[in-house]
Protein backbone atom coordinates (compact mmCIF):
# COMPACT_ATOMS: atom_id res chain seq x y z
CA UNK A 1 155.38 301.07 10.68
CA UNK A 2 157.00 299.14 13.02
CA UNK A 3 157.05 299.72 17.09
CA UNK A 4 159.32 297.65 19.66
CA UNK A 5 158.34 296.67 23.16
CA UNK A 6 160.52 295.32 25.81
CA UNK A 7 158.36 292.74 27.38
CA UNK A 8 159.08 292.10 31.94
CA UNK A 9 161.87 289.84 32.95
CA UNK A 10 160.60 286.85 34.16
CA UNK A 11 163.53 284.27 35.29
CA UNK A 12 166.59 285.08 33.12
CA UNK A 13 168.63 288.58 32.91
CA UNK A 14 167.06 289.59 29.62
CA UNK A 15 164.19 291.19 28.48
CA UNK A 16 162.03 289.77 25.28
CA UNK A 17 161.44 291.69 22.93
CA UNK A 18 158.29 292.45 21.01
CA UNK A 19 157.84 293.95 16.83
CA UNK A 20 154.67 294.80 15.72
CA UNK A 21 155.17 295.62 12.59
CA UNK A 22 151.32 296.56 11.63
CA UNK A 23 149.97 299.57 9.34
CA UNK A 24 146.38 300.34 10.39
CA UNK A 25 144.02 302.89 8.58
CA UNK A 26 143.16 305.18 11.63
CA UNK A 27 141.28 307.07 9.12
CA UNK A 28 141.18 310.72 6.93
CA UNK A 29 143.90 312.80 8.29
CA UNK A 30 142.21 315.80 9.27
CA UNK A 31 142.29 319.53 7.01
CA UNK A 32 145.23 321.45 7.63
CA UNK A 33 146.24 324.74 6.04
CA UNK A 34 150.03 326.12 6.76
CA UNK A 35 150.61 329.54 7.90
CA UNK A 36 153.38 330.43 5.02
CA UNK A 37 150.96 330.26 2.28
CA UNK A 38 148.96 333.31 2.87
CA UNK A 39 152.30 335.33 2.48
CA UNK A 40 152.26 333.47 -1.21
CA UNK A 41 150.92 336.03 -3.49
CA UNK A 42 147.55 334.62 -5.30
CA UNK A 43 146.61 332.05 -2.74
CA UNK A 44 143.58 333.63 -1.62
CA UNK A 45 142.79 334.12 -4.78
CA UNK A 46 143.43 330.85 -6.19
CA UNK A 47 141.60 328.89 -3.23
CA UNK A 48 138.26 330.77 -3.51
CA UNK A 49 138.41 330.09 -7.16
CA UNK A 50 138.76 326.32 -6.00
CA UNK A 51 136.06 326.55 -3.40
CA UNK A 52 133.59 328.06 -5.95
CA UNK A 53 134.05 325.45 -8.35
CA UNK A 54 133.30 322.66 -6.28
CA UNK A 55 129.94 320.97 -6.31
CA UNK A 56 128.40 318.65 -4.00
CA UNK A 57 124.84 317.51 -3.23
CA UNK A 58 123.28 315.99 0.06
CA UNK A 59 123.14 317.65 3.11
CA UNK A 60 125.32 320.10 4.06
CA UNK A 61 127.55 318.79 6.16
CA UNK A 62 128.52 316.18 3.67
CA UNK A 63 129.15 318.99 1.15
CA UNK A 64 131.78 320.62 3.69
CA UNK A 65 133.21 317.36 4.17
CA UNK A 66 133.85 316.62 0.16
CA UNK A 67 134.73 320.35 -0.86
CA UNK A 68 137.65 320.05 1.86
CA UNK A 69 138.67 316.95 0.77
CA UNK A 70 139.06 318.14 -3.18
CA UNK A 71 140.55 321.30 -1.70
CA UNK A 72 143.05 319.38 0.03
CA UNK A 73 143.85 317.70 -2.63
CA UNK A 74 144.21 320.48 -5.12
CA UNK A 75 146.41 322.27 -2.05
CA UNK A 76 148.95 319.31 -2.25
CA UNK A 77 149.62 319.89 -6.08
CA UNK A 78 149.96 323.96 -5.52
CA UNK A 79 152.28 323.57 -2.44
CA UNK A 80 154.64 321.26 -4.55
CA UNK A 81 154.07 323.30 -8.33
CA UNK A 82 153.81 326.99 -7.42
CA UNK A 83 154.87 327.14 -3.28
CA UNK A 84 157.36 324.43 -3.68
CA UNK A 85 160.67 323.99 -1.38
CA UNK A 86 161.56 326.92 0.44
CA UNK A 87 165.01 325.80 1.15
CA UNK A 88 165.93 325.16 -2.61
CA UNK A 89 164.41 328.51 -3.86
CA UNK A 90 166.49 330.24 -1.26
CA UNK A 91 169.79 328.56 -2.49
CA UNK A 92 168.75 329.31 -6.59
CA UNK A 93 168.18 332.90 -4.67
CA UNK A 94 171.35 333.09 -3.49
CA UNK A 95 173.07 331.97 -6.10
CA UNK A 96 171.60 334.05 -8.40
CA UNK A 97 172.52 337.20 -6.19
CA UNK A 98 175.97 335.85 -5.92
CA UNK A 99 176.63 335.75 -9.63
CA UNK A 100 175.11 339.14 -10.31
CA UNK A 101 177.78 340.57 -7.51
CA UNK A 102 180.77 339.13 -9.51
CA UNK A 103 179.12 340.86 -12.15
CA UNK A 104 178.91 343.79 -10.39
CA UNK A 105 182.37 343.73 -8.60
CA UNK A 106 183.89 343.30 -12.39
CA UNK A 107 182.23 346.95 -13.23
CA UNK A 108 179.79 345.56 -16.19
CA UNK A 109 176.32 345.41 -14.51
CA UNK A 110 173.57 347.12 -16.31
CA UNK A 111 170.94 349.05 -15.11
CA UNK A 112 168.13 346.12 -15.73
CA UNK A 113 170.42 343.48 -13.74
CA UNK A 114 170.56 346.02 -10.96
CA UNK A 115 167.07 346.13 -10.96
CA UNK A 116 166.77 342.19 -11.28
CA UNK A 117 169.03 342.44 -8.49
CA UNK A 118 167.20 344.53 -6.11
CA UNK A 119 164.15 342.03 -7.06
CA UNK A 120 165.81 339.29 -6.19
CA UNK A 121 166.65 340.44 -2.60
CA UNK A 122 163.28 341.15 -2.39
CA UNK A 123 161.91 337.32 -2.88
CA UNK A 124 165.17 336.50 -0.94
CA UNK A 125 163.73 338.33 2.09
CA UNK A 126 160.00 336.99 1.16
CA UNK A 127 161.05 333.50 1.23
CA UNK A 128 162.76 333.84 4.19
CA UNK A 129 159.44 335.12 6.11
CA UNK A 130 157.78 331.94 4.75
CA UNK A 131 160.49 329.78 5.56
CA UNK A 132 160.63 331.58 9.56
CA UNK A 133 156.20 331.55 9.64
CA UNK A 134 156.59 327.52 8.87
CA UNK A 135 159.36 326.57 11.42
CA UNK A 136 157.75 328.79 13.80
CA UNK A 137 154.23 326.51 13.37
CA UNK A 138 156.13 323.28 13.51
CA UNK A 139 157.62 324.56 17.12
CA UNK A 140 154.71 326.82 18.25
CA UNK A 141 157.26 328.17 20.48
CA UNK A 142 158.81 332.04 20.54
CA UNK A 143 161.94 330.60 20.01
CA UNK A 144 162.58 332.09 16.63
CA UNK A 145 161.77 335.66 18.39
CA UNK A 146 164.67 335.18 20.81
CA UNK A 147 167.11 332.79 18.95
CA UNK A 148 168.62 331.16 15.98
CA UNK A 149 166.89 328.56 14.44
CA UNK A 150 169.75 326.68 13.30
CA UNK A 151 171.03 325.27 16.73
CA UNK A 152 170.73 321.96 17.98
CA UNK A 153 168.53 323.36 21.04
CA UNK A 154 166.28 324.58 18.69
CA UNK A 155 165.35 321.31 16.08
CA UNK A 156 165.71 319.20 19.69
CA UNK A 157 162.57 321.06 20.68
CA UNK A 158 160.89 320.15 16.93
CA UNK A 159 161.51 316.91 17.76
CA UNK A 160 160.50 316.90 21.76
CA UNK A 161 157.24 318.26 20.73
CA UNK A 162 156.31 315.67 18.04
CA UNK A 163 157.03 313.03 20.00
CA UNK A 164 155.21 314.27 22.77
CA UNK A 165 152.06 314.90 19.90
CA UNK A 166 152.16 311.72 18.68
CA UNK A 167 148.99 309.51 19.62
CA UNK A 168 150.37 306.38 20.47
CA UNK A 169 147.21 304.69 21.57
CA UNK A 170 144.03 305.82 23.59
CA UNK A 171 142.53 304.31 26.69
CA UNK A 172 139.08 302.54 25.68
CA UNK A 173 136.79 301.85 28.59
CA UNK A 174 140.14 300.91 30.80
CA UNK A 175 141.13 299.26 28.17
CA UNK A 176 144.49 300.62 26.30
CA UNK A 177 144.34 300.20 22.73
CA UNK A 178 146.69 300.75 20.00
CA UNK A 179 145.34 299.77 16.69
CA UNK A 180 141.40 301.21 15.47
CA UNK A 181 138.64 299.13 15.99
CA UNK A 182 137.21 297.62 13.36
CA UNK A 183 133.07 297.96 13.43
């Protein structure tokens, strides 16, 4: 990662410039669980399973710490196997729906493609909760309640709010410090 800083003008009408070009291990990013995946069918299911199968030993606090680490890593392979890209699934959706309508329009549609077809509107609307429930925890606004979430206000405000979440540095004693001390 690199960061630029425009250092003061001293004598002359330009400003140095400063790269730090630096990757630092601020350590474990912490547990996080996303809202969309409890409107996945079998995900409750499937992380108790996981929880129950995990063993640790030591106190218990250190037990916590390791079953949430192995949980987090067994969420990473389930949100890209079974939850996967909402945006994709919605297109294969789509297009799905759109072929059985030609289908349909020609007059040859039979009565289990009808019924694919009302199942496929179904997931269409399904995915389409998950897909509203995740942009509305990357803005944690109410924007999606009184607008479209395909306008430029409304992915300007994504951005605005994780650049204004990002931890830059922290103050240390009066002391402002960007990179994690090494003890």
């Amino acid at each position: 990662m690199c960061k630029q800083y425009v250092q003061r003008r001293e004598v002359s009408d330009h400003c140095a410039l400063m790269i730090k070009c630096l990757d630092k291990d601020w350590g474990p990013k912490p547990f996080r669980s996303i809202d969309a995946w409890y409107l996945e069918s079998g995900f409750s299911g499937m992380v108790e399973e996981k929880w129950k199968s995990y063993e640790g030993q030591g106190n218990v606090i250190k037990v916590l710490k390791e079953k949430f680490k192995l949980l987090k890593a067994d969420l990473k392979i389930w949100n890209k196997d079974v939850f996967g890209n909402l945006n994709s699934t919605k297109q294969s959706i789509l297009q799905d729906i759109e072929n059985l309508d030609c289908q349909d329009s020609q007059g040859c549609l039979k009565e289990s493609q009808r019924k694919l077809k009302s199942d496929l509107v179904r997931r269409l609307w399904e995915n389409d909760a998950k897909i509203e429930s995740l942009l509305r925890q990357k803005a944690r606004t109410n924007w999606l309640r009184y607008g479209d979430s395909c306008t430029r206000f409304f992915h300007s405000s994504l951005r605005w709010r994780r650049l204004r979440n990002e931890v830059k540095g922290v103050d240390v004693g009066g002391l402002w410090c960007e990179e994690p001390c090494t003890v």
